[in-house]
PDB file of N, CA and C in Angstrom:
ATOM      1  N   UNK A   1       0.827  -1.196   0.000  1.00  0.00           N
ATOM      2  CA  UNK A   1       0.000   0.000   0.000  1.00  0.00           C
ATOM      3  C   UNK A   1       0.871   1.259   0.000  1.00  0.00           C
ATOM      4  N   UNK A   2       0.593   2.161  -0.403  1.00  0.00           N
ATOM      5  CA  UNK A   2       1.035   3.328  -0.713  1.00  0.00           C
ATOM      6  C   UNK A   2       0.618   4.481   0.386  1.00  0.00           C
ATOM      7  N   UNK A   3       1.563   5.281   1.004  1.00  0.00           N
ATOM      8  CA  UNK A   3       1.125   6.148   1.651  1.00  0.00           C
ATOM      9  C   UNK A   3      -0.384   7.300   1.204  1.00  0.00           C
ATOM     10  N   UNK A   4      -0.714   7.565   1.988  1.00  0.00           N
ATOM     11  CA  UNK A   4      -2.077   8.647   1.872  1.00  0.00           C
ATOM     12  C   UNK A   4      -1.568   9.894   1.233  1.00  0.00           C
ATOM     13  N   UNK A   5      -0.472  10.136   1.471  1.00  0.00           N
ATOM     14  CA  UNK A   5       0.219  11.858   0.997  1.00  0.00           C
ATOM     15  C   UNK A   5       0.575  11.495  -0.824  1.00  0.00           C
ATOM     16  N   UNK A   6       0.195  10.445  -1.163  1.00  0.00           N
ATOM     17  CA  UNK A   6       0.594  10.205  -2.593  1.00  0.00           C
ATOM     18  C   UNK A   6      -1.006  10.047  -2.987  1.00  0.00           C
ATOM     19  N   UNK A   7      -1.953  10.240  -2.909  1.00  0.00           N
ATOM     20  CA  UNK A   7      -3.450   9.734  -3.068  1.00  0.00           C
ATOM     21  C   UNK A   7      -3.516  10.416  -4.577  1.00  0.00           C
ATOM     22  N   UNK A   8      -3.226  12.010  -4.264  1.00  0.00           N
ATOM     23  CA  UNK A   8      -3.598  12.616  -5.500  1.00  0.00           C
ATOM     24  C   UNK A   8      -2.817  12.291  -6.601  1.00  0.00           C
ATOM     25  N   UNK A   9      -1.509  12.207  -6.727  1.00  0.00           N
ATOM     26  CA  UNK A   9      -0.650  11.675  -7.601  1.00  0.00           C
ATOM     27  C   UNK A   9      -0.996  10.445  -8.143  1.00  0.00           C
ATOM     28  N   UNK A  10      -1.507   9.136  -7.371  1.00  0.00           N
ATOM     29  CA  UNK A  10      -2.052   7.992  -7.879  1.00  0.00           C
ATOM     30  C   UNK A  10      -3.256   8.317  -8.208  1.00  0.00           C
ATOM     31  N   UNK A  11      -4.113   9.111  -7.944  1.00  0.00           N
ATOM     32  CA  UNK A  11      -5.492   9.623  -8.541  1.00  0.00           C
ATOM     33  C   UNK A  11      -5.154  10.021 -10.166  1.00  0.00           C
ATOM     34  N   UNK A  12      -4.311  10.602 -10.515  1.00  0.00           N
ATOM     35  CA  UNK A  12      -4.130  11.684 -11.374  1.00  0.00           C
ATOM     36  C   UNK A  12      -3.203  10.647 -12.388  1.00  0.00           C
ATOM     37  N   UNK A  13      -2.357   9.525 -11.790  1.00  0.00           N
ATOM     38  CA  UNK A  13      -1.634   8.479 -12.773  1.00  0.00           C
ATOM     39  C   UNK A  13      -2.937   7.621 -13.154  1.00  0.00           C
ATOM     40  N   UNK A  14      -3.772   7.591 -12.669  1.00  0.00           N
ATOM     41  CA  UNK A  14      -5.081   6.299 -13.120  1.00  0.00           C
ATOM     42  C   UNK A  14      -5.892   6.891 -13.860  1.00  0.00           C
ATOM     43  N   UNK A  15      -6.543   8.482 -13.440  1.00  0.00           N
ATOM     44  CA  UNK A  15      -7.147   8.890 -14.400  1.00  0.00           C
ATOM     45  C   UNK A  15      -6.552   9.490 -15.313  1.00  0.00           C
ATOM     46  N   UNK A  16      -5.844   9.296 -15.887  1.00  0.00           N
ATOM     47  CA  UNK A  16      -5.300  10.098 -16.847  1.00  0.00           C
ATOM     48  C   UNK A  16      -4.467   8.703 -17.691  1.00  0.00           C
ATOM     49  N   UNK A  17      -4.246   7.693 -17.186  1.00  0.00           N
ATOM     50  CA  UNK A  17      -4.646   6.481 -17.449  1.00  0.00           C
ATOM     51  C   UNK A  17      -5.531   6.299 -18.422  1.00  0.00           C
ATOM     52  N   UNK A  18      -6.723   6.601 -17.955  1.00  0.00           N
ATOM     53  CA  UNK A  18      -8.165   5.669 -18.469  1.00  0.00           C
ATOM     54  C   UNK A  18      -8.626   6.502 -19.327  1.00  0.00           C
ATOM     55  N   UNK A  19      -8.024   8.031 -19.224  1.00  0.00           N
ATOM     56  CA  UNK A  19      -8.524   8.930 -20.129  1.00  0.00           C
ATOM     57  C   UNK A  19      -7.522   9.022 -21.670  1.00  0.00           C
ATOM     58  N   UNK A  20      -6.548   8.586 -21.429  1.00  0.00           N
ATOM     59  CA  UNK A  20      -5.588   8.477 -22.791  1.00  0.00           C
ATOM     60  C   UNK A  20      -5.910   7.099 -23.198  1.00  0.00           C
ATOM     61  N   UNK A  21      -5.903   6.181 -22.462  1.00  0.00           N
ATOM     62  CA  UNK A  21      -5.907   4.678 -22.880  1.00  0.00           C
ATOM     63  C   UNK A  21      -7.333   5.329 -24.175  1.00  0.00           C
ATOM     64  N   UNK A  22      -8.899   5.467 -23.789  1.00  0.00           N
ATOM     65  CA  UNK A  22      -9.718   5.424 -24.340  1.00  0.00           C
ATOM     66  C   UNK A  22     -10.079   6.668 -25.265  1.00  0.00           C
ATOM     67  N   UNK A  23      -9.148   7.881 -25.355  1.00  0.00           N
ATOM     68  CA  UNK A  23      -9.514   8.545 -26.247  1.00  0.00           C
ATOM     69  C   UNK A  23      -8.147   8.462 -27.026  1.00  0.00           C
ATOM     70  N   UNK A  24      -7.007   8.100 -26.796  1.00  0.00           N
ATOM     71  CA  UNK A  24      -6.053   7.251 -28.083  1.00  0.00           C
ATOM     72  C   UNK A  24      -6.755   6.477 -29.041  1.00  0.00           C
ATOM     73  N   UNK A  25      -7.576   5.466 -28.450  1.00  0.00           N
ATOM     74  CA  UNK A  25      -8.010   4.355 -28.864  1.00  0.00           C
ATOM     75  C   UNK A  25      -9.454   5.063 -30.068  1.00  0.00           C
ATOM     76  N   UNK A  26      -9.995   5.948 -29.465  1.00  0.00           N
ATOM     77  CA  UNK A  26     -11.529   6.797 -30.572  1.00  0.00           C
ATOM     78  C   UNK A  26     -10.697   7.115 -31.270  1.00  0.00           C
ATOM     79  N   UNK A  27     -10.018   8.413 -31.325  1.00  0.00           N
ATOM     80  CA  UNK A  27      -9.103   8.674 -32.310  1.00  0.00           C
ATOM     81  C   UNK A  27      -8.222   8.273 -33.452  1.00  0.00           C
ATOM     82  N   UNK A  28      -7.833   7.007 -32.973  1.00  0.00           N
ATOM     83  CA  UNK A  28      -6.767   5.949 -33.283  1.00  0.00           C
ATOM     84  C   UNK A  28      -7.830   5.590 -34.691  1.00  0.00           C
ATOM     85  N   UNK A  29      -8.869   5.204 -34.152  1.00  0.00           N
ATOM     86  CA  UNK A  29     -10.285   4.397 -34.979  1.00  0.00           C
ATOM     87  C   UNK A  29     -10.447   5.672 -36.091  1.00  0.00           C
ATOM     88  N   UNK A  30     -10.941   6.856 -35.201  1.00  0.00           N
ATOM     89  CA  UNK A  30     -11.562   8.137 -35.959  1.00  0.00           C
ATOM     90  C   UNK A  30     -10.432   8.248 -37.266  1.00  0.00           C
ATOM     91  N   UNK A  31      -9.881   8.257 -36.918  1.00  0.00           N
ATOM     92  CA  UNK A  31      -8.517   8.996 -37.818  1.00  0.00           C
ATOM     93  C   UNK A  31      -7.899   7.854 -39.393  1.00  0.00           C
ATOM     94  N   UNK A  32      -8.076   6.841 -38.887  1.00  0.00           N
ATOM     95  CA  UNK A  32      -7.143   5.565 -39.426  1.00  0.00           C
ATOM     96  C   UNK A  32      -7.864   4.186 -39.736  1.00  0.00           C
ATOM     97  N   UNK A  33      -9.500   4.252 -38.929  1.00  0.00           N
ATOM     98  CA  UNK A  33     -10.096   3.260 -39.176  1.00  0.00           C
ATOM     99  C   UNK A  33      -9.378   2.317 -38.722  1.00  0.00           C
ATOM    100  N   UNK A  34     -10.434   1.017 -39.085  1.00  0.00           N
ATOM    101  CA  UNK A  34      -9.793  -0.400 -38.304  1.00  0.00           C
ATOM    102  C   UNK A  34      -9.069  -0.814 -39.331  1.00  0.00           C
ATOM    103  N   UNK A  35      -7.790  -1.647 -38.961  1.00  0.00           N
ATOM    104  CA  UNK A  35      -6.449  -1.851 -40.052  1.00  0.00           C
ATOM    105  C   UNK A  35      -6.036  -2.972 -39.379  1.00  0.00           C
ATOM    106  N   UNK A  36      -5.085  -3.887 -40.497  1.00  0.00           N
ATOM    107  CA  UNK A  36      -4.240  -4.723 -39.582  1.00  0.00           C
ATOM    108  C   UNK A  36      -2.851  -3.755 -38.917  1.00  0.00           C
ATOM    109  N   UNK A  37      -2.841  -4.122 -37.774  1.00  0.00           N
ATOM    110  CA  UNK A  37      -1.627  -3.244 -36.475  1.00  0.00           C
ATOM    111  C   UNK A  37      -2.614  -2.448 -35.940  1.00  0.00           C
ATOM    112  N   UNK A  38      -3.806  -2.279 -35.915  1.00  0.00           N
ATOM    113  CA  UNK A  38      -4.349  -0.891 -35.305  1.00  0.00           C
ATOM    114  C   UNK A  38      -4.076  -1.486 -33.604  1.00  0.00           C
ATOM    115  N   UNK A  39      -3.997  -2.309 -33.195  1.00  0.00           N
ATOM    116  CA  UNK A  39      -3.673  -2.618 -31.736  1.00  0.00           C
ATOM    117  C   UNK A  39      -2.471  -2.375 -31.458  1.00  0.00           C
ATOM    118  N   UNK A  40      -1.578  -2.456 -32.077  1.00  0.00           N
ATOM    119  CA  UNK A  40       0.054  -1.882 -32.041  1.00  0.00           C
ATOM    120  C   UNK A  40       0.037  -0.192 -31.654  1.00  0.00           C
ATOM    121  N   UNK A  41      -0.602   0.654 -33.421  1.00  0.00           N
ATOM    122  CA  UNK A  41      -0.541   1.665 -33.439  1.00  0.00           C
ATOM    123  C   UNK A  41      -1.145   2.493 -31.675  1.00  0.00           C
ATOM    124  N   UNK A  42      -2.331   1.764 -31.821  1.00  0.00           N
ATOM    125  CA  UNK A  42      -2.686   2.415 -30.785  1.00  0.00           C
ATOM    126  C   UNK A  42      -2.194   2.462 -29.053  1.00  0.00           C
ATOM    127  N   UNK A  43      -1.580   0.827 -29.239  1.00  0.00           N
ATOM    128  CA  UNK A  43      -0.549   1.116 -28.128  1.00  0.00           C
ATOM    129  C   UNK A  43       0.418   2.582 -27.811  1.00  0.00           C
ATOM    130  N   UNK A  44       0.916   2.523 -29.123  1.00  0.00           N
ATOM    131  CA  UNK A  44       1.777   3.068 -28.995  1.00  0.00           C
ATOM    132  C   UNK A  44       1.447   4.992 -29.048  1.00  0.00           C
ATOM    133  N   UNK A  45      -0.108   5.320 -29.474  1.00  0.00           N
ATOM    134  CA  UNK A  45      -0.403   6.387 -29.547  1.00  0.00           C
ATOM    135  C   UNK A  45      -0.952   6.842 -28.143  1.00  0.00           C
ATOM    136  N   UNK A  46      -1.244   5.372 -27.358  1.00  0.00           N
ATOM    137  CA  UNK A  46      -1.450   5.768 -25.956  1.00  0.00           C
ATOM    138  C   UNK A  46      -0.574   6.218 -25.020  1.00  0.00           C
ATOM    139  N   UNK A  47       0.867   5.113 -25.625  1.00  0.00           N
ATOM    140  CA  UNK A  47       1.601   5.337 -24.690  1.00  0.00           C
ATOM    141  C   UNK A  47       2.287   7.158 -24.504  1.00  0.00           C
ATOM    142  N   UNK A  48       2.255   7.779 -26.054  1.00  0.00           N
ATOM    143  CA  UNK A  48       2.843   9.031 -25.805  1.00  0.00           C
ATOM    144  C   UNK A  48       1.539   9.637 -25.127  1.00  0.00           C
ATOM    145  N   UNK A  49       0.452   9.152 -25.343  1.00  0.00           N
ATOM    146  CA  UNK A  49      -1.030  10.186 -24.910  1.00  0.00           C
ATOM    147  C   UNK A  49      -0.305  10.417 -23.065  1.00  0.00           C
ATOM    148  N   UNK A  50      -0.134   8.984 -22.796  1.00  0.00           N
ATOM    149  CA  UNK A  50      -0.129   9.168 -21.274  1.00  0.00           C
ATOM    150  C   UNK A  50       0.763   9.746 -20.682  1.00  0.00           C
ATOM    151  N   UNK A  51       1.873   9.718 -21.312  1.00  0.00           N
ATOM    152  CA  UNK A  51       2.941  10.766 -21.036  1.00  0.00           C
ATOM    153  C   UNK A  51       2.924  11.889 -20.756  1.00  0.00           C
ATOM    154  N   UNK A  52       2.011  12.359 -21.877  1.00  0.00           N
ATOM    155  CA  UNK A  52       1.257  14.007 -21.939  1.00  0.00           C
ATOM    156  C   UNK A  52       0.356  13.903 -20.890  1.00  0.00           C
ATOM    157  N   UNK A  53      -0.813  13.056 -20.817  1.00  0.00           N
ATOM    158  CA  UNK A  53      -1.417  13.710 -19.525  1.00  0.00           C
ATOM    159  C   UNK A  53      -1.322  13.697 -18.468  1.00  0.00           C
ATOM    160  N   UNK A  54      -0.597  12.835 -17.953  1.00  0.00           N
ATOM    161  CA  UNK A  54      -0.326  12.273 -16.353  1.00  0.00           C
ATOM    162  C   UNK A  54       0.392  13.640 -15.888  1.00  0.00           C
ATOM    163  N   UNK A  55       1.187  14.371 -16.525  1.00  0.00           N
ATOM    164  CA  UNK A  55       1.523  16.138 -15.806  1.00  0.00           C
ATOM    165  C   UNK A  55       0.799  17.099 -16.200  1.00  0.00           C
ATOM    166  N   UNK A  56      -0.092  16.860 -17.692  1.00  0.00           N
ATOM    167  CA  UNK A  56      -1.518  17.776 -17.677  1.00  0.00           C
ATOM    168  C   UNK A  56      -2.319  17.946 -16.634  1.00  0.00           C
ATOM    169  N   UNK A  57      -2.527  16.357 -16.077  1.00  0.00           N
ATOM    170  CA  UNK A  57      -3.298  16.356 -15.308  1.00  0.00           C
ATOM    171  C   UNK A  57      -3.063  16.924 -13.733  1.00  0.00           C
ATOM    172  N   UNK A  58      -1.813  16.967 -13.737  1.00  0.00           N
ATOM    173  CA  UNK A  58      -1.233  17.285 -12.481  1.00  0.00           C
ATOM    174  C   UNK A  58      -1.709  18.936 -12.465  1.00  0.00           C
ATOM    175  N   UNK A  59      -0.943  19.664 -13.568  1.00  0.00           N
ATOM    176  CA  UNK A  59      -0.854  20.931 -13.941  1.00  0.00           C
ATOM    177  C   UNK A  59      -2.563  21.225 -13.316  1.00  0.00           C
ATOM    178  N   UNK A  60      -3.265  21.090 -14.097  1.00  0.00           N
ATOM    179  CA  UNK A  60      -4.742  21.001 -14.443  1.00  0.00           C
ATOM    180  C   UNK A  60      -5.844  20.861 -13.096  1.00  0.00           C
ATOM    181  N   UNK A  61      -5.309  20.346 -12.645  1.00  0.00           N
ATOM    182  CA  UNK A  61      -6.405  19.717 -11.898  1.00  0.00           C
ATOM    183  C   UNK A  61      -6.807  20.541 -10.648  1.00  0.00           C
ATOM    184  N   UNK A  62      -5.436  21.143 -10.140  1.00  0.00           N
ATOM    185  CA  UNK A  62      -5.952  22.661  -9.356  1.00  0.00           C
ATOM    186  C   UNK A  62      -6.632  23.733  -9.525  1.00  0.00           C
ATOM    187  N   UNK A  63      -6.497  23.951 -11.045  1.00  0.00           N
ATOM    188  CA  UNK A  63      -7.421  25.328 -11.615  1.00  0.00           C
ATOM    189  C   UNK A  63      -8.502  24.215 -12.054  1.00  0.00           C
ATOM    190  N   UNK A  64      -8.996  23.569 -12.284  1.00  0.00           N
ATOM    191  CA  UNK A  64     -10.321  22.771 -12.523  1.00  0.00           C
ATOM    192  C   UNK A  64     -11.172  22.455 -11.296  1.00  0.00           C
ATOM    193  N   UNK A  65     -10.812  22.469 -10.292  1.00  0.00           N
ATOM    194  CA  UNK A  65     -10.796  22.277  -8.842  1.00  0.00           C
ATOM    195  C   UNK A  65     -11.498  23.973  -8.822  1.00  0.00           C
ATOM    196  N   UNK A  66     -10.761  24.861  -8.248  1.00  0.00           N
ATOM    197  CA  UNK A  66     -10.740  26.518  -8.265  1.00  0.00           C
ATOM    198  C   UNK A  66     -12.051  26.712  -9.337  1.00  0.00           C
ATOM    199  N   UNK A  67     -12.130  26.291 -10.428  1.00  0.00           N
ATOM    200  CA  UNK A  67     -13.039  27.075 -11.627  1.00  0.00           C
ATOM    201  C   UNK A  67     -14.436  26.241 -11.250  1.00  0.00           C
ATOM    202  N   UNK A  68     -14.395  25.190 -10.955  1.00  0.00           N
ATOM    203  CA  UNK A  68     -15.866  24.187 -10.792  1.00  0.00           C
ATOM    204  C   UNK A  68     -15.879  25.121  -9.368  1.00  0.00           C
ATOM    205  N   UNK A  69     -15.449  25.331  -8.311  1.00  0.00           N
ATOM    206  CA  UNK A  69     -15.530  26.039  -7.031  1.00  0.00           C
ATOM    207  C   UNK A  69     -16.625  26.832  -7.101  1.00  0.00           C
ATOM    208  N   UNK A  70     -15.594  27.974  -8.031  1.00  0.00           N
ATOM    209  CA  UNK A  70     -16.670  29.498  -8.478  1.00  0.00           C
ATOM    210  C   UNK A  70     -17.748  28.720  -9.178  1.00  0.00           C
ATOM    211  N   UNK A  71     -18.193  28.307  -9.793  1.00  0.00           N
ATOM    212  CA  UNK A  71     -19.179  27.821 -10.649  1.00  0.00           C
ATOM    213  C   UNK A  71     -20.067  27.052  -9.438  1.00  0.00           C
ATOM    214  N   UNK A  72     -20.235  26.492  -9.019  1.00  0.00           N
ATOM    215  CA  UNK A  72     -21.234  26.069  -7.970  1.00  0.00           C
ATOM    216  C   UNK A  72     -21.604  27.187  -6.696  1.00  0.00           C
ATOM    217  N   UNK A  73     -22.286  26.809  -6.330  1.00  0.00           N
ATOM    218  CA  UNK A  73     -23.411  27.339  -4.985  1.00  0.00           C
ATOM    219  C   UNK A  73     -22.771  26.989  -4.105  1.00  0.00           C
ATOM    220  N   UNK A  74     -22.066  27.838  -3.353  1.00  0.00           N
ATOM    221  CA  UNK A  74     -21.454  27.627  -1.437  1.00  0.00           C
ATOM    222  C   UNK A  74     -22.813  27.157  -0.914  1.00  0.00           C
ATOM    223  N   UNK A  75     -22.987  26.176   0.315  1.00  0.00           N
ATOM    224  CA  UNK A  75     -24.405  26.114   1.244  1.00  0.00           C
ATOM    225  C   UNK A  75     -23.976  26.975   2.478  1.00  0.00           C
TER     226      UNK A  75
END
């Protein structure tokens, strides 16, 4: 198990995970259609996707946090 002070960092490696894994993969389709290698290609279009977002997401996720804030109703 992983300490608690790493929560957000493993939050932010999983979703950003699940969010490149599956919009590599639309894209991959959108762009190129189904082919023989499209399971390769798209490996490999995930793997740079996740690269990019796993510190997007880092970057990101404080001002998305802050902007949904203002945008909702304090009780």
């Amino acid at each position: 198990m992983f300490s608690v002070k790493l929560q957000p960092l493993i939050f932010a490696f999983i979703m950003s995970g699940f969010m490149a894994f599956l919009m590599s993969g639309i894209l991959t389709l959108l762009n190129l259609g189904w082919f023989t290698g499209f399971m390769q290609t798209w490996l490999k279009a995930y793997l740079v996707a996740h690269a990019c977002a796993f510190p997007l997401v880092l970057i990101f996720a404080p001002i998305s946090r802050r902007l949904a804030a203002m945008l909702v109703r304090q009780p």
